[in-house]
Protein backbone atom coordinates (compact mmCIF):
# COMPACT_ATOMS: atom_id res chain seq x y z
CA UNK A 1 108.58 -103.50 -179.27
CA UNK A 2 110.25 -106.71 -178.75
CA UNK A 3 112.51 -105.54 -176.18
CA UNK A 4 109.79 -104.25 -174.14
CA UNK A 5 108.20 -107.90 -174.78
CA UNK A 6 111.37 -109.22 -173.53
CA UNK A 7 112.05 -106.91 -170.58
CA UNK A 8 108.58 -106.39 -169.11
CA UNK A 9 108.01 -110.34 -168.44
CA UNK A 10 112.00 -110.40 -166.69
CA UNK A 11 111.28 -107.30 -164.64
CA UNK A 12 107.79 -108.81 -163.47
CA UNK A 13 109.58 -111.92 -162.29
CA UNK A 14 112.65 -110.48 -160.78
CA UNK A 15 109.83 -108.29 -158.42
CA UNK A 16 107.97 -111.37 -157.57
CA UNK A 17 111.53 -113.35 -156.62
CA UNK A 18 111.84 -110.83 -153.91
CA UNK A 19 108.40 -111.70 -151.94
CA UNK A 20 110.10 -114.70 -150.29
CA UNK A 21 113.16 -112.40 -148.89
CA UNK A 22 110.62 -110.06 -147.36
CA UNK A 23 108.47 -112.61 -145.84
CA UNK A 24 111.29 -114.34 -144.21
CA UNK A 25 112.56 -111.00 -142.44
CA UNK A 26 109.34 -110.20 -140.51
CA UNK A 27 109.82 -107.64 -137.77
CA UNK A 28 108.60 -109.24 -134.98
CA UNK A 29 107.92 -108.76 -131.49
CA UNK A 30 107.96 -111.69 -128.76
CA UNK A 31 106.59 -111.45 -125.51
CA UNK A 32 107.43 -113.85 -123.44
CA UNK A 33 106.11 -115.32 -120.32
CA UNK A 34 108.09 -114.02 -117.66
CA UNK A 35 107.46 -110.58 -119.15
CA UNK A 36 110.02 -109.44 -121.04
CA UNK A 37 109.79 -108.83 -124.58
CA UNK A 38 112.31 -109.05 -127.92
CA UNK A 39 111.86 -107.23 -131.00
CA UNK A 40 113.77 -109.34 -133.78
CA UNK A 41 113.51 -110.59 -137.74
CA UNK A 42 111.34 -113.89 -137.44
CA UNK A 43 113.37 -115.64 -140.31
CA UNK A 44 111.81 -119.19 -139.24
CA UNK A 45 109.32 -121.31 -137.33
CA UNK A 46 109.57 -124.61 -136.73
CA UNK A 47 106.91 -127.06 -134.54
CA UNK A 48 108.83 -126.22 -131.25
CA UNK A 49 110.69 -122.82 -131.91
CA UNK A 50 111.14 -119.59 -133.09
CA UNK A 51 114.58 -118.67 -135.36
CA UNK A 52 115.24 -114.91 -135.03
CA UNK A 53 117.71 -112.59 -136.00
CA UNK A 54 118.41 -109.73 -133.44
CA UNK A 55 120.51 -106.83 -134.31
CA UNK A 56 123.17 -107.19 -131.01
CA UNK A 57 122.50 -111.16 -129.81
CA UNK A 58 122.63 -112.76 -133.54
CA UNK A 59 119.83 -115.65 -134.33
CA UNK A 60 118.19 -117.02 -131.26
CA UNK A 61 115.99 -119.81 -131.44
CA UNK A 62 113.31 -119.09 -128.86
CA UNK A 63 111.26 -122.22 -127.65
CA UNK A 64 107.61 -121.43 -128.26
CA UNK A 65 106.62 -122.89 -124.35
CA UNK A 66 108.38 -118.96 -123.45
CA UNK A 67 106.77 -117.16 -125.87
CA UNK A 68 102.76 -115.66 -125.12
CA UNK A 69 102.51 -113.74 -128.07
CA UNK A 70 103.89 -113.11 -131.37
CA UNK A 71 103.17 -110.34 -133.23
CA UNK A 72 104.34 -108.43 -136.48
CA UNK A 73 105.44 -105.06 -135.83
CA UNK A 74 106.13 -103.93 -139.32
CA UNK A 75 102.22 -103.93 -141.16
CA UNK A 76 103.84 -103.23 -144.68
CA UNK A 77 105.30 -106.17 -143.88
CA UNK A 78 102.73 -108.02 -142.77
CA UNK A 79 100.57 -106.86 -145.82
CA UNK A 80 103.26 -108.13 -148.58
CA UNK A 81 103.58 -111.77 -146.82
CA UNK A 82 99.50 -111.69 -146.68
CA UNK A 83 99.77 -111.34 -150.40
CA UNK A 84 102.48 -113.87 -150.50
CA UNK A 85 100.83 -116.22 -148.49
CA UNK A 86 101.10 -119.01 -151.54
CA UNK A 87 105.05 -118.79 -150.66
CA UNK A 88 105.29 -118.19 -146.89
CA UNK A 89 103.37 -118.80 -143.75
CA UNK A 90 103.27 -116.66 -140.76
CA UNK A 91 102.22 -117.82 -137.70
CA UNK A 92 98.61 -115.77 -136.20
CA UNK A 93 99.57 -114.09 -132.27
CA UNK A 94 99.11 -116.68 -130.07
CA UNK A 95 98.83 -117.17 -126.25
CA UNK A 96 101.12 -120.00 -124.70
CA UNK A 97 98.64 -122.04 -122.08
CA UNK A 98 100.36 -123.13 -119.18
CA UNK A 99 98.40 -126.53 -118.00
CA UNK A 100 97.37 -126.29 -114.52
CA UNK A 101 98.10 -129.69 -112.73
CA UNK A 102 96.45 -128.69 -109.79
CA UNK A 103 98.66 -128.78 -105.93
CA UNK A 104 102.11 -130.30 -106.85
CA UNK A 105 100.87 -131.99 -109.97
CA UNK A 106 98.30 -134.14 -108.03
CA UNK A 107 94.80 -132.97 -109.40
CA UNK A 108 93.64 -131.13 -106.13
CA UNK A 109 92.69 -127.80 -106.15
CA UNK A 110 92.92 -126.91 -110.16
CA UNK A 111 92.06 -124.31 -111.60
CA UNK A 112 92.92 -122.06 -108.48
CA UNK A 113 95.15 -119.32 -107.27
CA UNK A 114 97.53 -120.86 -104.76
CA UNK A 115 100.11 -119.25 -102.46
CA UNK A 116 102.45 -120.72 -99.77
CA UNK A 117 104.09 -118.29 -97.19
CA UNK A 118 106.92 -118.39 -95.24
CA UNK A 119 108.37 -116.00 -92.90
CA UNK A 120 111.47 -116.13 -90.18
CA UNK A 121 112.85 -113.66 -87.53
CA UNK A 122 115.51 -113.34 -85.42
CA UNK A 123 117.45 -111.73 -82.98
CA UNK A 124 120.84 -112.22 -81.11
CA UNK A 125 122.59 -110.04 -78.09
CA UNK A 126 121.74 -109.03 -75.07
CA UNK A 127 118.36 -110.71 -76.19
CA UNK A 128 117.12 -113.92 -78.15
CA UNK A 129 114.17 -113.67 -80.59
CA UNK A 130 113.05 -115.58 -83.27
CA UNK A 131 109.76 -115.99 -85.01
CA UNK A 132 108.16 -118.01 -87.58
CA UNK A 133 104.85 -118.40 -89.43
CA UNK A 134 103.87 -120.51 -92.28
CA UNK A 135 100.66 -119.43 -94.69
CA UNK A 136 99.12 -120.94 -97.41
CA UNK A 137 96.13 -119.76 -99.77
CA UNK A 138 93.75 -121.03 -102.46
CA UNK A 139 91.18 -118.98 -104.11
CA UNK A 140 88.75 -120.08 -106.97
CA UNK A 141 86.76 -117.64 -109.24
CA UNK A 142 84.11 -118.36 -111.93
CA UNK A 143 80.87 -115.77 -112.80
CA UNK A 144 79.08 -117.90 -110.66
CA UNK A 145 81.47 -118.79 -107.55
CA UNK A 146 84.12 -117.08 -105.41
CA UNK A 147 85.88 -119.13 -103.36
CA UNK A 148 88.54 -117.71 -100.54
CA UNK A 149 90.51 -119.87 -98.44
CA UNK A 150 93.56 -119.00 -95.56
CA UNK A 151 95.56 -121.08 -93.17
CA UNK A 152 98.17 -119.55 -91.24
CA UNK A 153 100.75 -120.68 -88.33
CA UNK A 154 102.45 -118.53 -85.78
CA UNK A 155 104.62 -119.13 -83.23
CA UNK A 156 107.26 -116.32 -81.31
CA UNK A 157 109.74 -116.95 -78.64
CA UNK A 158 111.72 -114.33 -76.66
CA UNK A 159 114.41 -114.87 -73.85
CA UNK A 160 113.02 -118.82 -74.16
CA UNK A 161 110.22 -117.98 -73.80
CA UNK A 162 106.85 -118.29 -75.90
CA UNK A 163 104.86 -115.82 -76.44
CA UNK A 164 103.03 -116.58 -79.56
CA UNK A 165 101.76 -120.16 -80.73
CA UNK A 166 98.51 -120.05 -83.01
CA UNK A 167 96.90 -121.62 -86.02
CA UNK A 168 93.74 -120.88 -88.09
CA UNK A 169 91.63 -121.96 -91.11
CA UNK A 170 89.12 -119.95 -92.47
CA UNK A 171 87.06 -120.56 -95.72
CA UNK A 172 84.21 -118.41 -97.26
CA UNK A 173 82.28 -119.25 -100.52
CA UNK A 174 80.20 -116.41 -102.26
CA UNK A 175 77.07 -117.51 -104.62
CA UNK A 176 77.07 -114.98 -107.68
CA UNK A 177 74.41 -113.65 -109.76
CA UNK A 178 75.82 -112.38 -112.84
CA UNK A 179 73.99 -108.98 -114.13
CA UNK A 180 73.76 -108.11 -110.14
CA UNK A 181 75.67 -107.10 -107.76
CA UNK A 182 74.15 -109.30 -104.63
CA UNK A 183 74.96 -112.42 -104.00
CA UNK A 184 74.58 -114.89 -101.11
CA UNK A 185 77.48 -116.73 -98.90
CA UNK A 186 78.44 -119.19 -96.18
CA UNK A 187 81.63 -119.48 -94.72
CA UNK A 188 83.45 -120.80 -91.17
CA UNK A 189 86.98 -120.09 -89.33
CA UNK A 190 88.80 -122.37 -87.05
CA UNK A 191 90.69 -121.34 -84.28
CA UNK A 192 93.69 -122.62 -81.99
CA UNK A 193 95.74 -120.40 -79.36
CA UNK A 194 97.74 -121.26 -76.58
CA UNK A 195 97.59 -117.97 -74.87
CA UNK A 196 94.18 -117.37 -75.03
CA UNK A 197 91.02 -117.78 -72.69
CA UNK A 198 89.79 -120.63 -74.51
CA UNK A 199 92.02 -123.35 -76.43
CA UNK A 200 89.49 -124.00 -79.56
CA UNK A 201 87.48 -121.81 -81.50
CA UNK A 202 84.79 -122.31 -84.43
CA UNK A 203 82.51 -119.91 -85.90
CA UNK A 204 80.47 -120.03 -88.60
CA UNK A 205 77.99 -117.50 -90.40
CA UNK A 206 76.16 -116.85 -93.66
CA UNK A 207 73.81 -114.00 -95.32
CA UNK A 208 73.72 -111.57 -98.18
CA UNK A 209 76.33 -109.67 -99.70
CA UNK A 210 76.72 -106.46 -102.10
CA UNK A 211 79.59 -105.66 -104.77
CA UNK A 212 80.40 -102.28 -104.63
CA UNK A 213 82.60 -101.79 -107.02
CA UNK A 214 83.87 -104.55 -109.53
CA UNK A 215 86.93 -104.00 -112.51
CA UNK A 216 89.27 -106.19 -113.34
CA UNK A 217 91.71 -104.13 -111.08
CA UNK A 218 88.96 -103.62 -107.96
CA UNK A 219 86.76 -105.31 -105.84
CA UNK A 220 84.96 -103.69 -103.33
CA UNK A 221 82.36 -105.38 -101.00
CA UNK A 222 80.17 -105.58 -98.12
CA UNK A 223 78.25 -108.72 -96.11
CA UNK A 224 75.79 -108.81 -93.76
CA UNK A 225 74.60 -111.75 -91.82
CA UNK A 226 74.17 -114.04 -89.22
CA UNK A 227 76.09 -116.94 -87.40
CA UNK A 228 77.41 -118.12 -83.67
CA UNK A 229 80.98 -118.96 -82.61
CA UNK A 230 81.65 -121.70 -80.07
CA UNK A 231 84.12 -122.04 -77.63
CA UNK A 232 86.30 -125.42 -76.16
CA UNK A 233 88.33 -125.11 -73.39
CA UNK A 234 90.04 -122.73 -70.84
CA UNK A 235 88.47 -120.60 -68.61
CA UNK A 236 85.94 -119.28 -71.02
CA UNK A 237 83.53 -122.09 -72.66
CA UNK A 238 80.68 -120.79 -74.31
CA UNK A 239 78.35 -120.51 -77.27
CA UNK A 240 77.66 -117.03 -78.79
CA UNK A 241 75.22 -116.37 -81.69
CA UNK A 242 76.34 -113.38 -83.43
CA UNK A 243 75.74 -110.92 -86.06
CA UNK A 244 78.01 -110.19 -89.16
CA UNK A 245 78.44 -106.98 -90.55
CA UNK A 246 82.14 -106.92 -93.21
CA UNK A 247 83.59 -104.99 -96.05
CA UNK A 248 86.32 -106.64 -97.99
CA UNK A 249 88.54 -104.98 -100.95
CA UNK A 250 90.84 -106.36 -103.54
CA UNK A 251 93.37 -103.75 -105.71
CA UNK A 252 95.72 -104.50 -108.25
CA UNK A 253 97.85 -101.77 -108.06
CA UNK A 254 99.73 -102.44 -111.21
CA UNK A 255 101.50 -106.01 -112.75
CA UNK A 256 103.45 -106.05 -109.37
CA UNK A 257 101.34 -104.95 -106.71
CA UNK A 258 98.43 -105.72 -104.95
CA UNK A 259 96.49 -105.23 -101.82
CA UNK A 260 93.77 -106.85 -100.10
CA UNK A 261 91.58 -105.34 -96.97
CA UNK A 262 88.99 -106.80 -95.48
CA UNK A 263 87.06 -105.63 -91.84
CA UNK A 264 84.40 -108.02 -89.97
CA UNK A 265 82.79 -107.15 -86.92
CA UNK A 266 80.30 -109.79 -85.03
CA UNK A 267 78.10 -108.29 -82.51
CA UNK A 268 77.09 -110.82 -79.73
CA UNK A 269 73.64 -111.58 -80.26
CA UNK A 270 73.38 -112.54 -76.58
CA UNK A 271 75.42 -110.26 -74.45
CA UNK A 272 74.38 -106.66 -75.92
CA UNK A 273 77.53 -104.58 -76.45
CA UNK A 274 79.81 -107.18 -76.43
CA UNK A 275 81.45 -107.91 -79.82
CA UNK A 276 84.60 -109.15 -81.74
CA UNK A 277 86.24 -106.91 -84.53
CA UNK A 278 88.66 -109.13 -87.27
CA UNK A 279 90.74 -106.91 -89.01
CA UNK A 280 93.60 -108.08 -92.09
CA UNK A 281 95.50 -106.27 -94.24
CA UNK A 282 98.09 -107.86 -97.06
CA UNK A 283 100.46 -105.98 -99.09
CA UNK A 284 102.10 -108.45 -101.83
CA UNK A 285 104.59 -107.70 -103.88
CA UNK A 286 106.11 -109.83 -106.98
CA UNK A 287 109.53 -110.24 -107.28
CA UNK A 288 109.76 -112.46 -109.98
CA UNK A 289 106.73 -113.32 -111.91
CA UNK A 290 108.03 -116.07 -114.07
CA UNK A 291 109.64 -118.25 -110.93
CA UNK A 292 106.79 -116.99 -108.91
CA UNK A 293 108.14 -115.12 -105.79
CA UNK A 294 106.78 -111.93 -104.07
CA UNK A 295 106.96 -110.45 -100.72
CA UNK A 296 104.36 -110.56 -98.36
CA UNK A 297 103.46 -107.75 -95.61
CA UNK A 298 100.30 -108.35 -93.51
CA UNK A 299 98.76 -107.07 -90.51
CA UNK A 300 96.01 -109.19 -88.35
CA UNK A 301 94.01 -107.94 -85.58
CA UNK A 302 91.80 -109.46 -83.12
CA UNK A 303 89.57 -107.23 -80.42
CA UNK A 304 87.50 -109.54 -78.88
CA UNK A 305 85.52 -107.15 -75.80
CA UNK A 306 84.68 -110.61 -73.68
CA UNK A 307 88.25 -111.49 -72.82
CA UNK A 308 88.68 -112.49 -69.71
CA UNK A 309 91.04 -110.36 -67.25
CA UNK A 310 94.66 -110.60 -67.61
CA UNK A 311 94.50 -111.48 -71.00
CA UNK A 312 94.62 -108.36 -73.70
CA UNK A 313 91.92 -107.46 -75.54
CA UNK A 314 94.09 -106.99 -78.78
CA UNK A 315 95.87 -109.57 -80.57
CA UNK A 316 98.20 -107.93 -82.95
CA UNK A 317 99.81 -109.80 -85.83
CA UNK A 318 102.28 -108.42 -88.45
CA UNK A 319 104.40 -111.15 -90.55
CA UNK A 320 107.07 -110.01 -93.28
CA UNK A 321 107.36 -113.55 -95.60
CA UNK A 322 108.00 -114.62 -98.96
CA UNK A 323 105.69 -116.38 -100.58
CA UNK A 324 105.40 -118.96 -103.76
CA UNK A 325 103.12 -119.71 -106.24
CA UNK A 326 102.02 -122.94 -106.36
């Protein structure tokens, strides 16, 4: 009896010395922010890092400003340091917030989904090409406000000679109703071409619009409303109330991927079967998600049935660029 006295206490002590060990090799998976993830024995944490011990690299220390979430892969693991917590702390799965400092750290536009493009062409030989436009892209979401804004430069020169040189700004605010799908916006483009019938262009319009279909992968939409476009300039100077009649679409593809549609067609509400149809289409595509990078595809098309003769009816865009996060 008194070496089971003896022995009992020892054994119940040498068990309990080995909590610590276990605790301190957690299996642990790291995901960081630019999307890849390591699977490692968290063996410590300091205030600014992670100390890990992988099988092939050796201990890493991971600063925790990479790292979105932590979590413990192993749950008999995770159970005995629970029970150990007296001993040894493990940190709870956390997300890393990256503060947004708004355009180029100066406040403005915060809180919003910025993109700059940038796309060049050329050609050399028995012909000289070479095309350019710049792009650039804020949009601002909230359950109550959806807020799209584009700006985009073009310019295209052949044999010397120019035959593109364009700008436009466009902006369009939607007024949600969360638990319906209608909602109410305003918005207004700006246009400047150097080859059209007119040198300026603004139009603005505003009415009621529907959400077909909303996920957190799709949007798809439809407006209907009323507005008038006035023209500066050139041959043709001229103000045209018009109707409004869109569908717009959003897709997330996958992490990598995504496509945006939309469709607007303005009847003249003077000149009956005259009209303007707006058509853009954007294929993006990351490259790199932690620098920022993707490549950009789009399509823009212009009929406009008033155009005066000798100028085409169609004005066809398509731009290959890369474009940044900002």
């Amino acid at each position: 009896m008194s070496v089971n006295k003896v022995f009992i206490p020892a054994l119940l002590l040498f068990s309990l010395s080995l909590l610590p060990v276990s605790a301190e090799a957690v299996q642990t998976r790291l995901e960081l922010i630019n999307g890849d993830a390591l699977t490692a024995e968290l063996s410590k944490e300091t205030d600014s890092h992670y100390i890990v011990q992988h099988p092939v690299l050796g201990e890493l220390s991971i600063n925790k400003s990479q790292v979105m979430t932590v979590v413990a892969t192993d749950e008999a693991v995770s159970e005995t340091v629970q029970s150990a917590a007296a001993t040894t702390t493990v940190s709870e799965p956390e997300v890393a917030e990256i503060e947004d400092n708004g355009l180029f750290g100066t406040g403005i536009l915060t809180h919003w989904k910025r993109r700059f493009d940038l796309g060049l062409a050329g050609s050399a030989g028995k012909s000289r090409n070479h095309q350019v436009n710049l792009g650039f892209s804020a949009d601002f979401d909230t359950d109550y406000t959806r807020i799209s804004s584009r700006t985009a430069y073009f310019r295209a020169k052949s044999d010397g000679v120019l035959s593109d040189h364009s700008f436009y700004s466009t902006i369009n605010r939607d007024w949600l109703r969360p638990g319906t799908p209608w909602f109410q916006f305003a918005g207004g483009r700006t246009d400047w071409d150097e080859f059209k019938d007119w040198d300026l262009r603004v139009n603005a319009n505003g009415g009621v619009g529907y959400e077909f279909a909303k996920t957190d992968t799709w949007l798809l939409l439809g407006r209907s409303g009323l507005g008038f476009n006035q023209t500066f300039g050139g041959e043709r100077e001229e103000f045209t109330p018009e109707g409004l009649i869109g569908v717009e679409t959003k897709w997330d593809m996958n992490d990598h991927q995504q496509i945006e549609f939309s469709n607007n067609l303005y009847p003249s509400l003077r000149d009956m079967g005259e009209y303007r149809n707006l058509t853009a289409f954007d294929w993006v595509l990351d490259l790199n998600s932690y620098v920022g990078v993707a490549l950009k595809l789009g399509l823009l098309n212009e009929y406009d049935s008033a155009t005066e003769e000798g100028i085409s009816k169609n004005d066809f865009k398509y731009t290959v660029s890369l474009a940044w996060k900002l």
